[in-house]
Structure formats: structure tokens, C-alpha cells
N, C-alpha and C. Protein backbone atom coordinates (compact mmCIF):
# COMPACT_ATOMS: atom_id res chain seq x y z
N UNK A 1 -9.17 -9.12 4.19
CA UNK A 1 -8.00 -8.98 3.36
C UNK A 1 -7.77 -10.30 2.65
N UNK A 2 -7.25 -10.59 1.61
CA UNK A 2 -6.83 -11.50 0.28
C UNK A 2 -5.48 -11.27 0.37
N UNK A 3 -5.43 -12.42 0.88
CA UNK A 3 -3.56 -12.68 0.08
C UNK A 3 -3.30 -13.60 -0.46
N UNK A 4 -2.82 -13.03 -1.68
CA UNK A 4 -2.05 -13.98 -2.65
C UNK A 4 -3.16 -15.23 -3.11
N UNK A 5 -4.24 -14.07 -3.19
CA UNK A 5 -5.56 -14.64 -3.57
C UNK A 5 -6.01 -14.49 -5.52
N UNK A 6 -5.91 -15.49 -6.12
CA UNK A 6 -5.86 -15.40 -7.25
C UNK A 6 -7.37 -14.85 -7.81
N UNK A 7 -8.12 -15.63 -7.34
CA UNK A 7 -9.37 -15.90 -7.30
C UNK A 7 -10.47 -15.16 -6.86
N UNK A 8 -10.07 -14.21 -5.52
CA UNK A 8 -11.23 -13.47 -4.85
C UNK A 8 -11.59 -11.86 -5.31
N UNK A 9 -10.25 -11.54 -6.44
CA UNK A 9 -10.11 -10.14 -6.89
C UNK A 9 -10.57 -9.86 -8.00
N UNK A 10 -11.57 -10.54 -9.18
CA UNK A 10 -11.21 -10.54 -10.70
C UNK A 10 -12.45 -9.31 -11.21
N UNK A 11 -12.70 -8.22 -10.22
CA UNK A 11 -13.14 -7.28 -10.79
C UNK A 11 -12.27 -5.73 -10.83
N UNK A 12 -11.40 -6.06 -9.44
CA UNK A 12 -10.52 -5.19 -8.88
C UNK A 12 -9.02 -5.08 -10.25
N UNK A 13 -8.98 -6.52 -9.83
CA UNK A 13 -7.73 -6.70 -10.93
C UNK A 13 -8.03 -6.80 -12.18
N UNK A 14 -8.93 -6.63 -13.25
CA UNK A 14 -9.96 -6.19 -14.29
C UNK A 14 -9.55 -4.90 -14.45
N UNK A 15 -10.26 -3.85 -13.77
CA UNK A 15 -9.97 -2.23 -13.24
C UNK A 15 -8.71 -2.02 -13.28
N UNK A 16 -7.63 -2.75 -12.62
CA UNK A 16 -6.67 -1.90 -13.02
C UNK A 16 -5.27 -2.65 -14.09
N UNK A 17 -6.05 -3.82 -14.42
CA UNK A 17 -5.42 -4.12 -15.40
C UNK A 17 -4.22 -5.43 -15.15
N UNK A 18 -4.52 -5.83 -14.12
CA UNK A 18 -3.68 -6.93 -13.05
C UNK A 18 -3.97 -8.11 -13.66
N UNK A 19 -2.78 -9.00 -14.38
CA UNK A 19 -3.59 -10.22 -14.85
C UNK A 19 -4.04 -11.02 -13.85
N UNK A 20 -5.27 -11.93 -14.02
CA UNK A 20 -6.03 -12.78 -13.45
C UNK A 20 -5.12 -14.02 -12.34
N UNK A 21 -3.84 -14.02 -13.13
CA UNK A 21 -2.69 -15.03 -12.15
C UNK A 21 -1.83 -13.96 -11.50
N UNK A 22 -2.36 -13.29 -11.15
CA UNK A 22 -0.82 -12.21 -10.32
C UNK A 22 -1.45 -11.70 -8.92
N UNK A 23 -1.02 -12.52 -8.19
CA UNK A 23 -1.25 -11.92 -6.64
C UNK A 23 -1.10 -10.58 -6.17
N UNK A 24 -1.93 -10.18 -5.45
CA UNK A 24 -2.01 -8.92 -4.78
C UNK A 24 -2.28 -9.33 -3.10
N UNK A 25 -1.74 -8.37 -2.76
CA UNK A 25 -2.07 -7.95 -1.53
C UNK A 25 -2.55 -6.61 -1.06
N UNK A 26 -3.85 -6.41 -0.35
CA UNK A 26 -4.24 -5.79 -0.44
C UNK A 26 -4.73 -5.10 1.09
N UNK A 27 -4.00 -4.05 1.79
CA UNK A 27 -3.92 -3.21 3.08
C UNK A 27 -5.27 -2.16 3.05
N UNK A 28 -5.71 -2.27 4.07
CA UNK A 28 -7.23 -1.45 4.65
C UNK A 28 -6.93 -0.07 5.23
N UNK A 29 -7.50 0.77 5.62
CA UNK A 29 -7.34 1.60 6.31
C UNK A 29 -7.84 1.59 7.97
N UNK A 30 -8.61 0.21 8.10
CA UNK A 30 -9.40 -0.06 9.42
C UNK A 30 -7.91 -1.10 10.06
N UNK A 31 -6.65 -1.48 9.35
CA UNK A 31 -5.75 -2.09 9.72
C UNK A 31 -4.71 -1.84 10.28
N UNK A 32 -5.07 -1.75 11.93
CA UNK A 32 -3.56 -0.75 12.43
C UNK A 32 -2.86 -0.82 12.20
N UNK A 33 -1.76 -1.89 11.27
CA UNK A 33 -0.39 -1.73 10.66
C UNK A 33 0.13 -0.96 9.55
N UNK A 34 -1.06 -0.78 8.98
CA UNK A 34 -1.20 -0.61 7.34
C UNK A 34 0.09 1.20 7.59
N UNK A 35 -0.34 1.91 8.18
CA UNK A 35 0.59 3.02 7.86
C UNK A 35 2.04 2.09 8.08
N UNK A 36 2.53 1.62 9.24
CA UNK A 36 3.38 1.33 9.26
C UNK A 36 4.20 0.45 8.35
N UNK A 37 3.26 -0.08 7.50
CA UNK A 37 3.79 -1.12 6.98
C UNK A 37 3.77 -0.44 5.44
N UNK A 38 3.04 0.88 5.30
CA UNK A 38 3.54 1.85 3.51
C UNK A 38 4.82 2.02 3.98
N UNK A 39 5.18 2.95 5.60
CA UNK A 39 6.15 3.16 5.65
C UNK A 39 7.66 2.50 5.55
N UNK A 40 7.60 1.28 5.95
CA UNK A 40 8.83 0.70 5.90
C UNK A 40 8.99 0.43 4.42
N UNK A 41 7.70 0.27 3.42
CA UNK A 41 7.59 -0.03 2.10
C UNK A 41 8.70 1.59 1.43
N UNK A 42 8.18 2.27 2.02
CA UNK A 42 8.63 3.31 1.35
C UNK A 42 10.22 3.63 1.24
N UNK A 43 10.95 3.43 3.02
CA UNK A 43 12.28 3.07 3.12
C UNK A 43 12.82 2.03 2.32
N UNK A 44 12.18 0.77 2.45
CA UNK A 44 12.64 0.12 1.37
C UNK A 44 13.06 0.19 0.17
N UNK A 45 11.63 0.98 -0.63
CA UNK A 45 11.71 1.78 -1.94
C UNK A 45 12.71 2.67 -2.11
N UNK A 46 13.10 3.42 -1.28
CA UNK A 46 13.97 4.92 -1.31
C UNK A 46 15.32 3.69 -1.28
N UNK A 47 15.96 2.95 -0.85
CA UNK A 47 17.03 2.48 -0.77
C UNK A 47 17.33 0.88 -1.99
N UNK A 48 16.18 0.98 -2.59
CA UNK A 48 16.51 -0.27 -3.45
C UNK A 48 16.19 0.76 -5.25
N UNK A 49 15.56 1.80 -4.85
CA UNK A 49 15.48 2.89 -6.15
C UNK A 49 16.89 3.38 -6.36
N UNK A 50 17.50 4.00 -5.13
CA UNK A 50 18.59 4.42 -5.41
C UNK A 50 19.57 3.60 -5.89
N UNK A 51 19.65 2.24 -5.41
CA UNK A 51 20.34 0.97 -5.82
C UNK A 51 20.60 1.03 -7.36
N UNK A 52 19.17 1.13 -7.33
CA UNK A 52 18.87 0.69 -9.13
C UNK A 52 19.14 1.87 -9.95
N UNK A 53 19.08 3.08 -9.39
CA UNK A 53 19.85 4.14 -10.64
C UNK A 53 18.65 4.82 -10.47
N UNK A 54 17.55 4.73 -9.97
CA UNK A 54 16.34 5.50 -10.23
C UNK A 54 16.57 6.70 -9.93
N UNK A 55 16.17 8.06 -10.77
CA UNK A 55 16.26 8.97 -11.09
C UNK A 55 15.85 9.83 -9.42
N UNK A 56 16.39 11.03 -9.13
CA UNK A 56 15.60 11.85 -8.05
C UNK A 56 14.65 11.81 -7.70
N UNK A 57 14.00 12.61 -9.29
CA UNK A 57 12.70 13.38 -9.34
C UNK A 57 11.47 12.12 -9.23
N UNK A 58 11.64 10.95 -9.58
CA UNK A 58 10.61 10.02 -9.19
C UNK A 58 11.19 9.41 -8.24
N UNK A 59 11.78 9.01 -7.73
CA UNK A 59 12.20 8.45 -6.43
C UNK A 59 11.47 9.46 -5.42
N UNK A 60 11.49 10.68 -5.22
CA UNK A 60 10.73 11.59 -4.60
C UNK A 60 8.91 11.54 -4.86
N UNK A 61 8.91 11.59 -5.91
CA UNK A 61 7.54 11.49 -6.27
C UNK A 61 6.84 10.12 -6.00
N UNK A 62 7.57 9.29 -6.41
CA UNK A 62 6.68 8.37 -5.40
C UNK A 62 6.43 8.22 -4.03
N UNK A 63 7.67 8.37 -3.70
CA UNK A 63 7.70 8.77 -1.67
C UNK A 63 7.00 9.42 -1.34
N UNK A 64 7.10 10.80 -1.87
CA UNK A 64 5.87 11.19 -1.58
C UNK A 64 4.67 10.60 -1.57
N UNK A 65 4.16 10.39 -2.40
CA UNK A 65 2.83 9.66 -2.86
C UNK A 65 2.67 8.56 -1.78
N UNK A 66 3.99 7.25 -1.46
CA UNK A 66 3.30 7.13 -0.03
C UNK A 66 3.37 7.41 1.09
N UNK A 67 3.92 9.13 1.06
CA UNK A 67 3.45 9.57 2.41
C UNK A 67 2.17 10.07 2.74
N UNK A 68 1.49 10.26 1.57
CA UNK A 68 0.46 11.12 1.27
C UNK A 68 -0.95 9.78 1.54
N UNK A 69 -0.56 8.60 1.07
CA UNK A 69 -1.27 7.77 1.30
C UNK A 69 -1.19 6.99 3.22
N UNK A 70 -0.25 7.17 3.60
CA UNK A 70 -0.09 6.99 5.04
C UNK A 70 -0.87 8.00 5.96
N UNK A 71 -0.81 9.03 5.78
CA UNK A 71 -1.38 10.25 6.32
C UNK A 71 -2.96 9.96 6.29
N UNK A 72 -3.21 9.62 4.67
CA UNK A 72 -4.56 9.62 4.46
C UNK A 72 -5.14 8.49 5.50
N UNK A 73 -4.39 7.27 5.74
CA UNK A 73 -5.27 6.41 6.43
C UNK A 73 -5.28 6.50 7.84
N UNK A 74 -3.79 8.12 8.39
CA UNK A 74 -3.78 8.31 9.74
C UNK A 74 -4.91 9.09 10.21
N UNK A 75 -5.72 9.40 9.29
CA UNK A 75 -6.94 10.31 9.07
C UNK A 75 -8.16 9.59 9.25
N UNK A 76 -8.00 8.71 8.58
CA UNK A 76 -9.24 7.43 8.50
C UNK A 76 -8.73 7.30 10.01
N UNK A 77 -7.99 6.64 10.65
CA UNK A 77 -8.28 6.04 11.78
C UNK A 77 -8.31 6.82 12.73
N UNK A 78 -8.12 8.03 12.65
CA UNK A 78 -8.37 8.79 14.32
C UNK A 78 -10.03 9.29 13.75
N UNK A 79 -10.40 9.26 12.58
CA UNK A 79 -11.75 9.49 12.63
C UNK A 79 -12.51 8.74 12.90
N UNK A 80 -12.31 6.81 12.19
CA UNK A 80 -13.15 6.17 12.84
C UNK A 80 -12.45 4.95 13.52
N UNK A 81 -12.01 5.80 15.03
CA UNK A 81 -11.37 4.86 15.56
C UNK A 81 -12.06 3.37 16.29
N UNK A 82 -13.22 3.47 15.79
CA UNK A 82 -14.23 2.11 16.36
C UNK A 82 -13.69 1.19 15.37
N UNK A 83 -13.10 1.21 13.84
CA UNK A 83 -13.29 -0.30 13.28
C UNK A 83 -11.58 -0.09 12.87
N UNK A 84 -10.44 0.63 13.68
CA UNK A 84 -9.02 -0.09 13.25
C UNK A 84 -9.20 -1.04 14.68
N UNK A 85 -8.33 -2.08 13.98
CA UNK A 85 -8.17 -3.42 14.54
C UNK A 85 -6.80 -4.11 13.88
N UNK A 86 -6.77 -4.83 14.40
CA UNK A 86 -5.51 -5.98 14.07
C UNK A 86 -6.09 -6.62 13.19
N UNK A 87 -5.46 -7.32 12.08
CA UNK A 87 -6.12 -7.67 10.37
C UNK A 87 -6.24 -9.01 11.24
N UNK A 88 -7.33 -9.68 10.25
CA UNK A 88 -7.89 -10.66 10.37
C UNK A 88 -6.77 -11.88 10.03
């Protein structure tokens, strides 16, 4: 994992359009926290969207989206439960 790594991403952040100075952080699916840690992202989101005026219908739609991505990596890891681990 890269954090707040300017330097180690510049094909990733290329692809999706991330300028070259803008940190990312970037969660695995082999990283036992990683669901837990969309999830609290997501509470977060649901209570600082509503803050901000954000509309229902995307306030939902994104939530969704990371529940859908939590699930997906609860999938990855009971399938290959040999490489989740505690992040490096």
C-alpha cells in the first residue's frame, strides 16, 4: 500500500485522471480492515452529505456503491483467506 505517495502511482493516477501532486490512498482486498474501514467511510459520508444538502437519490447511490464494494472484498477474503493480513 502507498500513502500519500506522490511518486509511486503515475500510471494509476494517469488512468483516472488524478493529478500527479494529489495523494491517494489506496485499500486492498487482502487487508483485513479495508471493509471496515469503506464502512465507517460510508457513515461518515451519509452524515457529512446530509450536512451539506446532498440530495437523497445520490446520497443513496453512493452508499450503496460502498456497500457493494465492501461485500465485494467480503468475498475476496473468505475465498482467499491465505493472503488477508494486517497491511503492511
Amino acid at each position: 500500500m502507498g500513502v500519500h505517495d506522490t511518486d509511486k502511482y503515475p500510471a494509476i493516477k494517469e488512468m483516472l485522471g488524478i493529478p500527479s501532486d494529489e495523494p491517494i490512498f489506496i485499500l486492498r482486498g487482502q487487508d483485513m480492515l479495508t471493509p471496515l474501514t469503506i464502512e465507517f467511510y460510508r457513515m461518515s459520508y451519509n452524515l457529512t452529505a446530509r450536512e451539506e444538502g446532498v440530495g437523497t437519490d445520490r446520497r443513496k447511490f453512493f452508499s450503496d456503491h460502498l456497500l457493494s464494494c465492501i461485500s465485494g472484498v467480503q468475498r475476496f477474503q473468505v475465498r482467499r483467506p491465505s493472503v488477508v493480513k494486517i497491511p503492511d
